[in-house]
C-alpha atoms as a PDB file:
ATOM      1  CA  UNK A   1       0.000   0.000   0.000  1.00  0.00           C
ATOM      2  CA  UNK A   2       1.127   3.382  -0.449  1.00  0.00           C
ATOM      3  CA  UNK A   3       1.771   5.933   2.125  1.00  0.00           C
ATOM      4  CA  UNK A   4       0.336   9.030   0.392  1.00  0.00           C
ATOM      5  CA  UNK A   5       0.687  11.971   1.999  1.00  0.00           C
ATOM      6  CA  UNK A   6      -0.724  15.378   0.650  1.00  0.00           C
ATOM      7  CA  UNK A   7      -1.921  18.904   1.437  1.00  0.00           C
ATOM      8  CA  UNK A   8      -5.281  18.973   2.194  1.00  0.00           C
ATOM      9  CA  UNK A   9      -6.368  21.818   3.949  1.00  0.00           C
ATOM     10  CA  UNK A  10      15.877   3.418  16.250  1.00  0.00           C
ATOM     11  CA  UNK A  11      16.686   2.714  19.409  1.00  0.00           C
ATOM     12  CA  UNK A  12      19.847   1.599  21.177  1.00  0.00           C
ATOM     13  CA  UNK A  13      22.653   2.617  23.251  1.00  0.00           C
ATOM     14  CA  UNK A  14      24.867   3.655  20.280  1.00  0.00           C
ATOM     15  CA  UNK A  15      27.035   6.859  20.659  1.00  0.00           C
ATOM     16  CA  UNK A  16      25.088   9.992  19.170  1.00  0.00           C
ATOM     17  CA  UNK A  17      26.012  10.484  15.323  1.00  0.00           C
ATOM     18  CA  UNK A  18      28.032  12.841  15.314  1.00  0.00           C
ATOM     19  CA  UNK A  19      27.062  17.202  14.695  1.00  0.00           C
ATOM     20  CA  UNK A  20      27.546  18.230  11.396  1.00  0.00           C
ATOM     21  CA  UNK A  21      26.312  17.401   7.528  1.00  0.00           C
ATOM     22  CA  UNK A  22      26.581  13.855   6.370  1.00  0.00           C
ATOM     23  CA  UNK A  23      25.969  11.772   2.994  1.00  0.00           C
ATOM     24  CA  UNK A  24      23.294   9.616   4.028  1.00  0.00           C
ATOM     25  CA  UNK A  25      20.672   7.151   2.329  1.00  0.00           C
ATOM     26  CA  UNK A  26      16.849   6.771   2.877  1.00  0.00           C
ATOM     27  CA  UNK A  27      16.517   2.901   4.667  1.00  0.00           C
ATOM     28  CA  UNK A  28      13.561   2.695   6.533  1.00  0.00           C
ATOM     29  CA  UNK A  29       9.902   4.313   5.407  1.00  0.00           C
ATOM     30  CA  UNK A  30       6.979   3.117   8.680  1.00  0.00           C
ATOM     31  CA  UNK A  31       3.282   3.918   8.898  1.00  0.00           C
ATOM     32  CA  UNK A  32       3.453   4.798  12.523  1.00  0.00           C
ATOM     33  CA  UNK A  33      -0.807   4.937  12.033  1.00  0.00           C
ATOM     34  CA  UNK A  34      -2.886   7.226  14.138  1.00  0.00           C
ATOM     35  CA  UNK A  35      -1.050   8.587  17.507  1.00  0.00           C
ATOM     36  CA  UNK A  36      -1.762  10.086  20.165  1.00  0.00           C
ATOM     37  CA  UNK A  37       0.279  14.080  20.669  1.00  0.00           C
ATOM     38  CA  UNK A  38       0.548  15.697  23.672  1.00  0.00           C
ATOM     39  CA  UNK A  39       1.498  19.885  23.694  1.00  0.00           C
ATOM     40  CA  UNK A  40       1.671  22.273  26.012  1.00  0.00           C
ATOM     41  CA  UNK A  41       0.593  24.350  24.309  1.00  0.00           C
ATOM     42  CA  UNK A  42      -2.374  22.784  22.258  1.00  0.00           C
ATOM     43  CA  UNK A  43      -3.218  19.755  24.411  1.00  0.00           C
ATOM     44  CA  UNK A  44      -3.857  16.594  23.311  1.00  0.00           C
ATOM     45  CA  UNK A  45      -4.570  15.798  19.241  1.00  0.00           C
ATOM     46  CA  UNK A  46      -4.179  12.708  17.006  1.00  0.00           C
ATOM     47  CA  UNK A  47      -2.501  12.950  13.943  1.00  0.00           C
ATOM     48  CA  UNK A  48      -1.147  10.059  11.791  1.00  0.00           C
ATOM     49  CA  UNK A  49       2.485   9.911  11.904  1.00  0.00           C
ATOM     50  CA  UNK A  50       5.580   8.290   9.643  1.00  0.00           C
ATOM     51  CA  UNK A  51       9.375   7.651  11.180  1.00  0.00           C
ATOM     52  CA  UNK A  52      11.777   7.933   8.043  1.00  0.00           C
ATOM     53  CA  UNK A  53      15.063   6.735   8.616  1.00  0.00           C
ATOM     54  CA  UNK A  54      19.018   7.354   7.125  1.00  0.00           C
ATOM     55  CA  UNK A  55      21.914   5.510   7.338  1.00  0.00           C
ATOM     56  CA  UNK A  56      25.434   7.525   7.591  1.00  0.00           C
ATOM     57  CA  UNK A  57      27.824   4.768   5.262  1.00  0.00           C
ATOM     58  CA  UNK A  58      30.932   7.556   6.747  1.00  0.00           C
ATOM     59  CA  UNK A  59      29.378   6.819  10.603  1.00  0.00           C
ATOM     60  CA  UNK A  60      30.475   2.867  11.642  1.00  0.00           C
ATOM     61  CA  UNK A  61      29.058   1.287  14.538  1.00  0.00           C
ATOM     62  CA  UNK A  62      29.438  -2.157  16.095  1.00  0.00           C
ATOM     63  CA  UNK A  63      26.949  -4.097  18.288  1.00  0.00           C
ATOM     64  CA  UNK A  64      26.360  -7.550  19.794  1.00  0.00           C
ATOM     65  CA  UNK A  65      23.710 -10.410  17.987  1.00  0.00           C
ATOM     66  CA  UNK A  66      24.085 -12.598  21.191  1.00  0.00           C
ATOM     67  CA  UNK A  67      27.164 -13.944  20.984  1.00  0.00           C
ATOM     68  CA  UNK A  68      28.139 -12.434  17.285  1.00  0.00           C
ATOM     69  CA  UNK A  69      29.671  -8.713  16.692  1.00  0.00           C
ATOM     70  CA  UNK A  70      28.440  -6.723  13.845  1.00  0.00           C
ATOM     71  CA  UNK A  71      29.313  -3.656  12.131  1.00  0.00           C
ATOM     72  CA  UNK A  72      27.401  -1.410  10.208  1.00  0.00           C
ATOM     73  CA  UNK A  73      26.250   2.160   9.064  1.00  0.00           C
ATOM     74  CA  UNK A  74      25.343   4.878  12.097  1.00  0.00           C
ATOM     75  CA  UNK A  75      21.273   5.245  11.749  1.00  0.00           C
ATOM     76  CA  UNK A  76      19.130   8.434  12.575  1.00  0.00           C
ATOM     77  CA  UNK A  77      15.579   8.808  11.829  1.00  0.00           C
ATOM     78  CA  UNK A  78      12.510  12.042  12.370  1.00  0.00           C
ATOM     79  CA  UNK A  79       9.014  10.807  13.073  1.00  0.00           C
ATOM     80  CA  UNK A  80       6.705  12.614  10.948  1.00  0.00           C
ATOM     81  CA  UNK A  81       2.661  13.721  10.925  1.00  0.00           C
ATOM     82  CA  UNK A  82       1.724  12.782   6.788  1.00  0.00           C
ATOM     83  CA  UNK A  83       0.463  16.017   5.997  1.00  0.00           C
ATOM     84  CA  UNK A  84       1.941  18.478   2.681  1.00  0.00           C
ATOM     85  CA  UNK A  85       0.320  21.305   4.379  1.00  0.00           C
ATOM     86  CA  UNK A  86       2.251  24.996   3.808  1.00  0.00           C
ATOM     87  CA  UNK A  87       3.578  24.518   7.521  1.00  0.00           C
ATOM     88  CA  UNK A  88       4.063  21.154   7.925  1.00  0.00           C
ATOM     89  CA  UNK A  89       7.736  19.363   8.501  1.00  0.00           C
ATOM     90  CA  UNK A  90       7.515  16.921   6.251  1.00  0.00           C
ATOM     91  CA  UNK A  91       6.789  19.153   3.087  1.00  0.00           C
ATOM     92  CA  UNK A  92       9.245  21.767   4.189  1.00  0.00           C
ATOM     93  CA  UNK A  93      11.870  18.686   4.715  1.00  0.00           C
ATOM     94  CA  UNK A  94      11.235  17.070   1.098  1.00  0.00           C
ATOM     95  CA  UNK A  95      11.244  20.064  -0.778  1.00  0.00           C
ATOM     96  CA  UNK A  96      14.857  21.182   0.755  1.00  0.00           C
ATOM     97  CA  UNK A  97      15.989  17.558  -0.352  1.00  0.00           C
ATOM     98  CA  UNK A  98      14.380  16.966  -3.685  1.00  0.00           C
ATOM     99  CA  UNK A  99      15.178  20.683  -4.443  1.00  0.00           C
ATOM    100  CA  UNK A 100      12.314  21.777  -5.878  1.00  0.00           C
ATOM    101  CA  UNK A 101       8.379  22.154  -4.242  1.00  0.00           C
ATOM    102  CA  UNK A 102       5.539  19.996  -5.053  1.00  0.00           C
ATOM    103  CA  UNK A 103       3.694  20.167  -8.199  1.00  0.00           C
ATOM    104  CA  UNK A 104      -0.422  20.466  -7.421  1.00  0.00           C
ATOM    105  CA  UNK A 105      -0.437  17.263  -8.421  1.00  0.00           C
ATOM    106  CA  UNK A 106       2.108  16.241  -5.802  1.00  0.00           C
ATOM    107  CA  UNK A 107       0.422  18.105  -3.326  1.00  0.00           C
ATOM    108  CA  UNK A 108      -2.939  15.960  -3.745  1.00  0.00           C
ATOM    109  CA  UNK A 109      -1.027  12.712  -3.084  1.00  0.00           C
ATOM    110  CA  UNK A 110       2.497  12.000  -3.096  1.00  0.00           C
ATOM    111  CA  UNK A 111       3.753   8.654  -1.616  1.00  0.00           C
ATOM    112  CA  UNK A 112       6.439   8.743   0.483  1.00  0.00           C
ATOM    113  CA  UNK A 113       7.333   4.783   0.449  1.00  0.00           C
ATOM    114  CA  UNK A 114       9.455   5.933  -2.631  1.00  0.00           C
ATOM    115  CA  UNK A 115      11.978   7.370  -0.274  1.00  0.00           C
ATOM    116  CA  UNK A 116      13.174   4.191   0.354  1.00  0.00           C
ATOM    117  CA  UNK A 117      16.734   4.204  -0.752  1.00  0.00           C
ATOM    118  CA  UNK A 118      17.281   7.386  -2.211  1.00  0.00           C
ATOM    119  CA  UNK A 119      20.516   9.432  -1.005  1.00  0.00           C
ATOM    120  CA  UNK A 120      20.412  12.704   1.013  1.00  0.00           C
ATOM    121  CA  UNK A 121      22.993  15.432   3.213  1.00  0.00           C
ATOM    122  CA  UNK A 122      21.414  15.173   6.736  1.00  0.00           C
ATOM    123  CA  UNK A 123      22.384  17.936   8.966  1.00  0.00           C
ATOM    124  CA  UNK A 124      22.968  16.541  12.574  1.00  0.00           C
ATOM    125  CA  UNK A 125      22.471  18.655  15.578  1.00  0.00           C
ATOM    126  CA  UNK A 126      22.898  17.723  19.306  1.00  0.00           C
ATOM    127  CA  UNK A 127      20.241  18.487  22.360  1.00  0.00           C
ATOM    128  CA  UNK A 128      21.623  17.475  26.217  1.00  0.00           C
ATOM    129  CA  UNK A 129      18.651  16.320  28.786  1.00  0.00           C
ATOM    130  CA  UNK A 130      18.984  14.378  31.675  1.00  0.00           C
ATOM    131  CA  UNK A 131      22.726  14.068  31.327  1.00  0.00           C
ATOM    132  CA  UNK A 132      22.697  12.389  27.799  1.00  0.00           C
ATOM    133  CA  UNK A 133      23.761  13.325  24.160  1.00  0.00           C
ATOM    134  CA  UNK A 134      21.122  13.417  21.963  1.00  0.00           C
ATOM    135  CA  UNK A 135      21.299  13.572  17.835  1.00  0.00           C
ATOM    136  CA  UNK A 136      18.336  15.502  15.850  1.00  0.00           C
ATOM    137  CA  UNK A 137      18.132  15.968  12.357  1.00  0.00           C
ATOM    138  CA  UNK A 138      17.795  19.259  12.060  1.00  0.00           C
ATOM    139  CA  UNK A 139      17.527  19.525   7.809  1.00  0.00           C
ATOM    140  CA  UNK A 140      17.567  17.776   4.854  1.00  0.00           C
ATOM    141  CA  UNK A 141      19.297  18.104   1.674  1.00  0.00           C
ATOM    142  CA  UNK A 142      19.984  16.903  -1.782  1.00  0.00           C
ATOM    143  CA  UNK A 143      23.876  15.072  -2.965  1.00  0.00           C
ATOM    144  CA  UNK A 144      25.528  17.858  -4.164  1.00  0.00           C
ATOM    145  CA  UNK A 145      26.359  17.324  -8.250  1.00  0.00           C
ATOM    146  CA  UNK A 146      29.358  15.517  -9.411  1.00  0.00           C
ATOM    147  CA  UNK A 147      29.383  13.888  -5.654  1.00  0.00           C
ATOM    148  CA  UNK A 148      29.596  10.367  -5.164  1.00  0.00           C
ATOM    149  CA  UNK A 149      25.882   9.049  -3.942  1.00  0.00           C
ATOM    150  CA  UNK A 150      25.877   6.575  -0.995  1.00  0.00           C
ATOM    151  CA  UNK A 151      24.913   3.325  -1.674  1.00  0.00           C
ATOM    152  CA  UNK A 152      22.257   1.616   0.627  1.00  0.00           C
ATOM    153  CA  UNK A 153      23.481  -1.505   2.919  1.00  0.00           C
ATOM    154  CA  UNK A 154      20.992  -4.260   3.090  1.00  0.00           C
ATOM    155  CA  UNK A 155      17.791  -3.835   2.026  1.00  0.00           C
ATOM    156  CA  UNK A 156      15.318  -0.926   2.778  1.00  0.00           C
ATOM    157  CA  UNK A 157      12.208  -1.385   4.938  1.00  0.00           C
ATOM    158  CA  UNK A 158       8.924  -0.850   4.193  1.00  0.00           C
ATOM    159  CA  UNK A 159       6.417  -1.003   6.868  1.00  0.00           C
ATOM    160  CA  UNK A 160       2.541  -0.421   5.913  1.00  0.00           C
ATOM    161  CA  UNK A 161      -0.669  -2.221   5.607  1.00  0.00           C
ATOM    162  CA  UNK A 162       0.520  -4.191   2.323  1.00  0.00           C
ATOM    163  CA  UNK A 163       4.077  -5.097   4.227  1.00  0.00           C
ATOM    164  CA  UNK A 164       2.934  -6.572   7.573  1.00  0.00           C
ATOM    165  CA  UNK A 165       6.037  -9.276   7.282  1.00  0.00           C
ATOM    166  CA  UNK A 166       8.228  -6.274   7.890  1.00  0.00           C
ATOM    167  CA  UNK A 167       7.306  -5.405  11.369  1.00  0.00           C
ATOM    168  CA  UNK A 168       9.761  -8.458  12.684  1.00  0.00           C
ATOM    169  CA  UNK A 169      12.531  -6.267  11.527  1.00  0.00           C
ATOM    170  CA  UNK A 170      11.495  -3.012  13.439  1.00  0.00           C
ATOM    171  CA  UNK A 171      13.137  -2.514  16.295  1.00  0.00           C
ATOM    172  CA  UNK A 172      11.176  -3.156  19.719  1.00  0.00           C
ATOM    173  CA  UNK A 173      11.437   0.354  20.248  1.00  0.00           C
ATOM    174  CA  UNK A 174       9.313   1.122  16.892  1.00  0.00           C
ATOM    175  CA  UNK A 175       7.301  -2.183  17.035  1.00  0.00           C
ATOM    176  CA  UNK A 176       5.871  -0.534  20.168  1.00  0.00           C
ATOM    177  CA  UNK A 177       5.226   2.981  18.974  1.00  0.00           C
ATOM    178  CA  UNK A 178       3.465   0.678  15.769  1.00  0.00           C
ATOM    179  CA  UNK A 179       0.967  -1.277  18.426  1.00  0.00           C
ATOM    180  CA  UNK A 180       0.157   1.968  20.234  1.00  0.00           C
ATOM    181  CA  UNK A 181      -1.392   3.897  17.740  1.00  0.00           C
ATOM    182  CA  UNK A 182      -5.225   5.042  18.011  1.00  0.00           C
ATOM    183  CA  UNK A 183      -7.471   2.099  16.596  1.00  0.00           C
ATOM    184  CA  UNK A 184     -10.848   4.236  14.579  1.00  0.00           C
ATOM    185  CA  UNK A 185     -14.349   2.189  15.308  1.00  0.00           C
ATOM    186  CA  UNK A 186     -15.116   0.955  12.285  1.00  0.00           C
ATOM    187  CA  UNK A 187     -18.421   1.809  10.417  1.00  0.00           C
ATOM    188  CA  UNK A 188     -21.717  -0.445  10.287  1.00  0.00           C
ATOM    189  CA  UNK A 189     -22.430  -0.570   6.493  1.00  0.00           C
ATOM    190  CA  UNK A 190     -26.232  -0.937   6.581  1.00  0.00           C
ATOM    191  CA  UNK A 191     -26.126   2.695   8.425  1.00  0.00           C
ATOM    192  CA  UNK A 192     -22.813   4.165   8.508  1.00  0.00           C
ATOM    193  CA  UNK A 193     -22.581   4.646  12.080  1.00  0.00           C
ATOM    194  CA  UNK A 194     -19.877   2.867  13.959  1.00  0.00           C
ATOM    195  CA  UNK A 195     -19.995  -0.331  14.652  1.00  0.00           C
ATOM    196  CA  UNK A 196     -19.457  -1.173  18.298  1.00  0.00           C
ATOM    197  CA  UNK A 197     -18.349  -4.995  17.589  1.00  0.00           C
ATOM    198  CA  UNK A 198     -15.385  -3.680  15.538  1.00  0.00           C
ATOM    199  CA  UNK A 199     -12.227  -1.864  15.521  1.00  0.00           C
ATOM    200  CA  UNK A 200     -10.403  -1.016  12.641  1.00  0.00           C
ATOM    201  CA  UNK A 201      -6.528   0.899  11.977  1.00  0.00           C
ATOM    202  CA  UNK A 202      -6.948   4.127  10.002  1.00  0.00           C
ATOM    203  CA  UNK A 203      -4.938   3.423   7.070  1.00  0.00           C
ATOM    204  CA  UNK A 204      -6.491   5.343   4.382  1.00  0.00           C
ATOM    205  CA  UNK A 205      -4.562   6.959   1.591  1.00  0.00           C
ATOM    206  CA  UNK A 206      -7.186  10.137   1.430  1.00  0.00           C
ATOM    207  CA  UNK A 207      -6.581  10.874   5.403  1.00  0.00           C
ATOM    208  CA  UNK A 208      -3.380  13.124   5.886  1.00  0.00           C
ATOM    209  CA  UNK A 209      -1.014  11.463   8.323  1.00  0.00           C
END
Protein backbone atom coordinates (compact mmCIF):
# COMPACT_ATOMS: atom_id res chain seq x y z
CA UNK A 1 0.00 0.00 0.00
CA UNK A 2 1.13 3.38 -0.45
CA UNK A 3 1.77 5.93 2.13
CA UNK A 4 0.34 9.03 0.39
CA UNK A 5 0.69 11.97 2.00
CA UNK A 6 -0.72 15.38 0.65
CA UNK A 7 -1.92 18.90 1.44
CA UNK A 8 -5.28 18.97 2.19
CA UNK A 9 -6.37 21.82 3.95
CA UNK A 10 15.88 3.42 16.25
CA UNK A 11 16.69 2.71 19.41
CA UNK A 12 19.85 1.60 21.18
CA UNK A 13 22.65 2.62 23.25
CA UNK A 14 24.87 3.65 20.28
CA UNK A 15 27.03 6.86 20.66
CA UNK A 16 25.09 9.99 19.17
CA UNK A 17 26.01 10.48 15.32
CA UNK A 18 28.03 12.84 15.31
CA UNK A 19 27.06 17.20 14.70
CA UNK A 20 27.55 18.23 11.40
CA UNK A 21 26.31 17.40 7.53
CA UNK A 22 26.58 13.85 6.37
CA UNK A 23 25.97 11.77 2.99
CA UNK A 24 23.29 9.62 4.03
CA UNK A 25 20.67 7.15 2.33
CA UNK A 26 16.85 6.77 2.88
CA UNK A 27 16.52 2.90 4.67
CA UNK A 28 13.56 2.70 6.53
CA UNK A 29 9.90 4.31 5.41
CA UNK A 30 6.98 3.12 8.68
CA UNK A 31 3.28 3.92 8.90
CA UNK A 32 3.45 4.80 12.52
CA UNK A 33 -0.81 4.94 12.03
CA UNK A 34 -2.89 7.23 14.14
CA UNK A 35 -1.05 8.59 17.51
CA UNK A 36 -1.76 10.09 20.16
CA UNK A 37 0.28 14.08 20.67
CA UNK A 38 0.55 15.70 23.67
CA UNK A 39 1.50 19.88 23.69
CA UNK A 40 1.67 22.27 26.01
CA UNK A 41 0.59 24.35 24.31
CA UNK A 42 -2.37 22.78 22.26
CA UNK A 43 -3.22 19.76 24.41
CA UNK A 44 -3.86 16.59 23.31
CA UNK A 45 -4.57 15.80 19.24
CA UNK A 46 -4.18 12.71 17.01
CA UNK A 47 -2.50 12.95 13.94
CA UNK A 48 -1.15 10.06 11.79
CA UNK A 49 2.48 9.91 11.90
CA UNK A 50 5.58 8.29 9.64
CA UNK A 51 9.37 7.65 11.18
CA UNK A 52 11.78 7.93 8.04
CA UNK A 53 15.06 6.74 8.62
CA UNK A 54 19.02 7.35 7.13
CA UNK A 55 21.91 5.51 7.34
CA UNK A 56 25.43 7.52 7.59
CA UNK A 57 27.82 4.77 5.26
CA UNK A 58 30.93 7.56 6.75
CA UNK A 59 29.38 6.82 10.60
CA UNK A 60 30.47 2.87 11.64
CA UNK A 61 29.06 1.29 14.54
CA UNK A 62 29.44 -2.16 16.10
CA UNK A 63 26.95 -4.10 18.29
CA UNK A 64 26.36 -7.55 19.79
CA UNK A 65 23.71 -10.41 17.99
CA UNK A 66 24.08 -12.60 21.19
CA UNK A 67 27.16 -13.94 20.98
CA UNK A 68 28.14 -12.43 17.29
CA UNK A 69 29.67 -8.71 16.69
CA UNK A 70 28.44 -6.72 13.85
CA UNK A 71 29.31 -3.66 12.13
CA UNK A 72 27.40 -1.41 10.21
CA UNK A 73 26.25 2.16 9.06
CA UNK A 74 25.34 4.88 12.10
CA UNK A 75 21.27 5.24 11.75
CA UNK A 76 19.13 8.43 12.57
CA UNK A 77 15.58 8.81 11.83
CA UNK A 78 12.51 12.04 12.37
CA UNK A 79 9.01 10.81 13.07
CA UNK A 80 6.70 12.61 10.95
CA UNK A 81 2.66 13.72 10.93
CA UNK A 82 1.72 12.78 6.79
CA UNK A 83 0.46 16.02 6.00
CA UNK A 84 1.94 18.48 2.68
CA UNK A 85 0.32 21.31 4.38
CA UNK A 86 2.25 25.00 3.81
CA UNK A 87 3.58 24.52 7.52
CA UNK A 88 4.06 21.15 7.92
CA UNK A 89 7.74 19.36 8.50
CA UNK A 90 7.52 16.92 6.25
CA UNK A 91 6.79 19.15 3.09
CA UNK A 92 9.25 21.77 4.19
CA UNK A 93 11.87 18.69 4.72
CA UNK A 94 11.23 17.07 1.10
CA UNK A 95 11.24 20.06 -0.78
CA UNK A 96 14.86 21.18 0.76
CA UNK A 97 15.99 17.56 -0.35
CA UNK A 98 14.38 16.97 -3.69
CA UNK A 99 15.18 20.68 -4.44
CA UNK A 100 12.31 21.78 -5.88
CA UNK A 101 8.38 22.15 -4.24
CA UNK A 102 5.54 20.00 -5.05
CA UNK A 103 3.69 20.17 -8.20
CA UNK A 104 -0.42 20.47 -7.42
CA UNK A 105 -0.44 17.26 -8.42
CA UNK A 106 2.11 16.24 -5.80
CA UNK A 107 0.42 18.11 -3.33
CA UNK A 108 -2.94 15.96 -3.74
CA UNK A 109 -1.03 12.71 -3.08
CA UNK A 110 2.50 12.00 -3.10
CA UNK A 111 3.75 8.65 -1.62
CA UNK A 112 6.44 8.74 0.48
CA UNK A 113 7.33 4.78 0.45
CA UNK A 114 9.46 5.93 -2.63
CA UNK A 115 11.98 7.37 -0.27
CA UNK A 116 13.17 4.19 0.35
CA UNK A 117 16.73 4.20 -0.75
CA UNK A 118 17.28 7.39 -2.21
CA UNK A 119 20.52 9.43 -1.01
CA UNK A 120 20.41 12.70 1.01
CA UNK A 121 22.99 15.43 3.21
CA UNK A 122 21.41 15.17 6.74
CA UNK A 123 22.38 17.94 8.97
CA UNK A 124 22.97 16.54 12.57
CA UNK A 125 22.47 18.66 15.58
CA UNK A 126 22.90 17.72 19.31
CA UNK A 127 20.24 18.49 22.36
CA UNK A 128 21.62 17.47 26.22
CA UNK A 129 18.65 16.32 28.79
CA UNK A 130 18.98 14.38 31.67
CA UNK A 131 22.73 14.07 31.33
CA UNK A 132 22.70 12.39 27.80
CA UNK A 133 23.76 13.32 24.16
CA UNK A 134 21.12 13.42 21.96
CA UNK A 135 21.30 13.57 17.84
CA UNK A 136 18.34 15.50 15.85
CA UNK A 137 18.13 15.97 12.36
CA UNK A 138 17.79 19.26 12.06
CA UNK A 139 17.53 19.52 7.81
CA UNK A 140 17.57 17.78 4.85
CA UNK A 141 19.30 18.10 1.67
CA UNK A 142 19.98 16.90 -1.78
CA UNK A 143 23.88 15.07 -2.96
CA UNK A 144 25.53 17.86 -4.16
CA UNK A 145 26.36 17.32 -8.25
CA UNK A 146 29.36 15.52 -9.41
CA UNK A 147 29.38 13.89 -5.65
CA UNK A 148 29.60 10.37 -5.16
CA UNK A 149 25.88 9.05 -3.94
CA UNK A 150 25.88 6.57 -1.00
CA UNK A 151 24.91 3.32 -1.67
CA UNK A 152 22.26 1.62 0.63
CA UNK A 153 23.48 -1.51 2.92
CA UNK A 154 20.99 -4.26 3.09
CA UNK A 155 17.79 -3.83 2.03
CA UNK A 156 15.32 -0.93 2.78
CA UNK A 157 12.21 -1.39 4.94
CA UNK A 158 8.92 -0.85 4.19
CA UNK A 159 6.42 -1.00 6.87
CA UNK A 160 2.54 -0.42 5.91
CA UNK A 161 -0.67 -2.22 5.61
CA UNK A 162 0.52 -4.19 2.32
CA UNK A 163 4.08 -5.10 4.23
CA UNK A 164 2.93 -6.57 7.57
CA UNK A 165 6.04 -9.28 7.28
CA UNK A 166 8.23 -6.27 7.89
CA UNK A 167 7.31 -5.40 11.37
CA UNK A 168 9.76 -8.46 12.68
CA UNK A 169 12.53 -6.27 11.53
CA UNK A 170 11.49 -3.01 13.44
CA UNK A 171 13.14 -2.51 16.30
CA UNK A 172 11.18 -3.16 19.72
CA UNK A 173 11.44 0.35 20.25
CA UNK A 174 9.31 1.12 16.89
CA UNK A 175 7.30 -2.18 17.03
CA UNK A 176 5.87 -0.53 20.17
CA UNK A 177 5.23 2.98 18.97
CA UNK A 178 3.47 0.68 15.77
CA UNK A 179 0.97 -1.28 18.43
CA UNK A 180 0.16 1.97 20.23
CA UNK A 181 -1.39 3.90 17.74
CA UNK A 182 -5.23 5.04 18.01
CA UNK A 183 -7.47 2.10 16.60
CA UNK A 184 -10.85 4.24 14.58
CA UNK A 185 -14.35 2.19 15.31
CA UNK A 186 -15.12 0.96 12.28
CA UNK A 187 -18.42 1.81 10.42
CA UNK A 188 -21.72 -0.45 10.29
CA UNK A 189 -22.43 -0.57 6.49
CA UNK A 190 -26.23 -0.94 6.58
CA UNK A 191 -26.13 2.70 8.42
CA UNK A 192 -22.81 4.16 8.51
CA UNK A 193 -22.58 4.65 12.08
CA UNK A 194 -19.88 2.87 13.96
CA UNK A 195 -20.00 -0.33 14.65
CA UNK A 196 -19.46 -1.17 18.30
CA UNK A 197 -18.35 -5.00 17.59
CA UNK A 198 -15.38 -3.68 15.54
CA UNK A 199 -12.23 -1.86 15.52
CA UNK A 200 -10.40 -1.02 12.64
CA UNK A 201 -6.53 0.90 11.98
CA UNK A 202 -6.95 4.13 10.00
CA UNK A 203 -4.94 3.42 7.07
CA UNK A 204 -6.49 5.34 4.38
CA UNK A 205 -4.56 6.96 1.59
CA UNK A 206 -7.19 10.14 1.43
CA UNK A 207 -6.58 10.87 5.40
CA UNK A 208 -3.38 13.12 5.89
CA UNK A 209 -1.01 11.46 8.32
Amino acid sequence: MAIMANDTGGGGDFSPVPMGTHFAVCDMVVDLGRQKISSPQFGDSIKHQIYLRWQIPAERVTWKDGDVEKEGPAVIGKTYTLSLGEKANLRKDLQAWRGRTFTADELRGFDVTCLAGIPAMVTVTHTEKDGRTYANIASLGGIPKGAEKPKLEGDAIVYDADNQASFERLSKRLQERVQAQILERAADPATGNPDPDGWRQELDDEVPF
